[in-house]
Protein backbone atom coordinates (compact mmCIF):
# COMPACT_ATOMS: atom_id res chain seq x y z
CA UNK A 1 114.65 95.44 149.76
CA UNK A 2 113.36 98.14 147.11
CA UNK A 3 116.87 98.20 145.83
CA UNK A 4 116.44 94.53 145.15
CA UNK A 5 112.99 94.31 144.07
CA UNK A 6 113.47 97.50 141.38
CA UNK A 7 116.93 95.55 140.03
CA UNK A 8 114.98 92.17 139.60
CA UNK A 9 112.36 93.84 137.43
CA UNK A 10 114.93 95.92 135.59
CA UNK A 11 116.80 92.41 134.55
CA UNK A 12 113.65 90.67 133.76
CA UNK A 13 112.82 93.76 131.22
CA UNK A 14 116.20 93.77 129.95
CA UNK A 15 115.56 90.10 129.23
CA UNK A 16 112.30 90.12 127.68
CA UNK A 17 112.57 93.42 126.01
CA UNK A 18 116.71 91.90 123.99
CA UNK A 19 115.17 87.86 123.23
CA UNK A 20 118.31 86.37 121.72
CA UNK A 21 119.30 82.87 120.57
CA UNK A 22 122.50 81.17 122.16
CA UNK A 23 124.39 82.86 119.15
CA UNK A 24 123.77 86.03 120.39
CA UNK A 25 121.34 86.81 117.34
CA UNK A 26 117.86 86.87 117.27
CA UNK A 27 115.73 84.52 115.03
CA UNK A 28 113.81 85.72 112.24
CA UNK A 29 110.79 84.92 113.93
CA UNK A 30 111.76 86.93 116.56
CA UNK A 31 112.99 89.70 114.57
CA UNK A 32 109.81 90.01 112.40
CA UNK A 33 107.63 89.66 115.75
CA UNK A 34 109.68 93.10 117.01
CA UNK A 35 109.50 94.31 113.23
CA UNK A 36 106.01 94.11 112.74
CA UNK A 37 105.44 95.22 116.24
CA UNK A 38 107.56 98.54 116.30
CA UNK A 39 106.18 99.48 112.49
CA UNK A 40 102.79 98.72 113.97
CA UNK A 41 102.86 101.10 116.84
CA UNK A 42 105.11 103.83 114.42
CA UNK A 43 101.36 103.90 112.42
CA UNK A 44 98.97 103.79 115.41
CA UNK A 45 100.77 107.04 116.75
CA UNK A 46 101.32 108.38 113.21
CA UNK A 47 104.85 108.46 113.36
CA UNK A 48 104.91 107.75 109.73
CA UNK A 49 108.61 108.98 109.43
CA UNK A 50 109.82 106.45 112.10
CA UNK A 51 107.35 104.05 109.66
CA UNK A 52 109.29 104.70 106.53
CA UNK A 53 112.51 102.86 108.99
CA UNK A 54 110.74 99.51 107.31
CA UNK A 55 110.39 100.69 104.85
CA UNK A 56 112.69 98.39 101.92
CA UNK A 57 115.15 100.55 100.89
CA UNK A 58 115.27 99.60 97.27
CA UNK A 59 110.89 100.60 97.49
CA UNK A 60 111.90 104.12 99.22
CA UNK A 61 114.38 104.98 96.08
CA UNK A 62 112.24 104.05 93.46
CA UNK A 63 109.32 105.42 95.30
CA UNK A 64 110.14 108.39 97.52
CA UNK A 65 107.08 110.40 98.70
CA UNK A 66 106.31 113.28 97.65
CA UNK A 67 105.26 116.15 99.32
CA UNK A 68 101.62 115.85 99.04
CA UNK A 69 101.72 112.34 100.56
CA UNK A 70 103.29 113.95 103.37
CA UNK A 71 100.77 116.31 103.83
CA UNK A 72 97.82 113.94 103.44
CA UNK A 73 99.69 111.86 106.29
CA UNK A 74 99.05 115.25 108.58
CA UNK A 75 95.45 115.29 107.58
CA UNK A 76 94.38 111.73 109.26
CA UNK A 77 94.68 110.64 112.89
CA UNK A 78 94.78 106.38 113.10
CA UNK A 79 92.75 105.28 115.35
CA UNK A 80 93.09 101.45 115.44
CA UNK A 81 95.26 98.90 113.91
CA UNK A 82 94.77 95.46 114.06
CA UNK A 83 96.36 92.69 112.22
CA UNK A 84 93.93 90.56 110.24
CA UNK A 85 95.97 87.50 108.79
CA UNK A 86 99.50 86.77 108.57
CA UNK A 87 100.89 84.00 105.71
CA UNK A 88 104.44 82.61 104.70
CA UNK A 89 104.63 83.23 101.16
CA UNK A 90 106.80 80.10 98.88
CA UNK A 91 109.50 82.11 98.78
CA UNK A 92 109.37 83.10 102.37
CA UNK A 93 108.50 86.26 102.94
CA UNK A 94 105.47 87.32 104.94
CA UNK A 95 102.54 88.01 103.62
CA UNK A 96 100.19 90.45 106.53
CA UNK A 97 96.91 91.72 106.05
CA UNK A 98 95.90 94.61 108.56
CA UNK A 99 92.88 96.67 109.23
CA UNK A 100 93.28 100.49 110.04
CA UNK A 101 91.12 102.84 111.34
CA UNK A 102 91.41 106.61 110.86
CA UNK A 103 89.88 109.87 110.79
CA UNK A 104 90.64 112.59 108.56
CA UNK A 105 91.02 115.44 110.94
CA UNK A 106 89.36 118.49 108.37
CA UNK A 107 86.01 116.70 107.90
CA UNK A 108 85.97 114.41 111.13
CA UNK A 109 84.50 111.03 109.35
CA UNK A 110 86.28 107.80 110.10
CA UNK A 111 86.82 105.32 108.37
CA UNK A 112 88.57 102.06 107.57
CA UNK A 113 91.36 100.52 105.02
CA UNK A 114 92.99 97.25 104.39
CA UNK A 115 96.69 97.06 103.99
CA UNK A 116 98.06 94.00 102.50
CA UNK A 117 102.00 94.16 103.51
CA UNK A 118 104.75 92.19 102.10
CA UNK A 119 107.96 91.42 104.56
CA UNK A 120 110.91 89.95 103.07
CA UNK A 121 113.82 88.89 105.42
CA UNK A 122 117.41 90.63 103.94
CA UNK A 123 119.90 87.94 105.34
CA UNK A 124 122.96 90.78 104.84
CA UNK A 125 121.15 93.40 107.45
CA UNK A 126 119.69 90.40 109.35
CA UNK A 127 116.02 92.14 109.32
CA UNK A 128 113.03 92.38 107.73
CA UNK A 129 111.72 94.96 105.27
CA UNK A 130 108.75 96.32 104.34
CA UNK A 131 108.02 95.81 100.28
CA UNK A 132 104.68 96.90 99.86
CA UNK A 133 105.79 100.87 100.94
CA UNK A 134 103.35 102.77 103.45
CA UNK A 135 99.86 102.46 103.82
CA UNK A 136 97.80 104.31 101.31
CA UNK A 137 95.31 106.50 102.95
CA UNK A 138 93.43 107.42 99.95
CA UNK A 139 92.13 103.90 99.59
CA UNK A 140 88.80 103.26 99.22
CA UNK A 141 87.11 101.81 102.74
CA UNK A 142 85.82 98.49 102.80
């Protein structure tokens, strides 16, 4: 009965964890849900390498980071992220607006930052990107 019980949960999670469409391909709504959701927990648990992954390509090359951004991404521990609005943009890409909470581990004082992200939807890799580039630390708090 275990056997049974652990393989109906196993194919419900398969299931709910691969949503496709009858074609076999997720829908861009989908897609950016699972986008936004997999960048969002890569910056909660500062896993800003995994991050850079949305990163657009195009925005990485003509913006690579340097080493002292790297470093500065050592010197802060997030603490909260929570998306504050989310907009379709004319020429449909997705506009998000996200609060994050950190603490810069040398002096201990948290703060907070807004991060206005940009998603655009590449039809060629069938996902979404990230245009805007990581979140800057150094910004002032609101």
């Amino acid at each position: 009965m275990k056997k049974i019980i652990l393989l109906l949960i196993a194919l419900v999670l398969l299931q709910v964890t691969m949503p496709v469409e009858a074609g076999g391909k997720r829908s861009k709504s989908k897609q950016l849900e699972l986008s936004l959701f997999k960048y969002a927990s890569a910056i909660r648990w500062n896993e800003f390498e995994m991050a850079l992954n949305y990163v657009d390509p195009v925005y990485r090359e003509k913006n690579p980071l340097s080493d002292l951004e790297k470093e500065r991404f050592k010197q802060i521990q997030v603490t909260g992220y929570e998306a504050k609005t989310q907009d379709t943009l004319p020429d449909g890409t997705i506009e998000q607006t996200v609060e994050i909470r950190l603490i810069n581990r040398n002096t201990q004082t948290d703060r907070s930052i807004l991060n206005v992200q940009i998603w655009r939807w590449d039809d060629k890799a069938k996902r979404w990107w990230l245009t805007t580039g990581l979140p800057d630390f150094t910004a002032k708090s609101f």
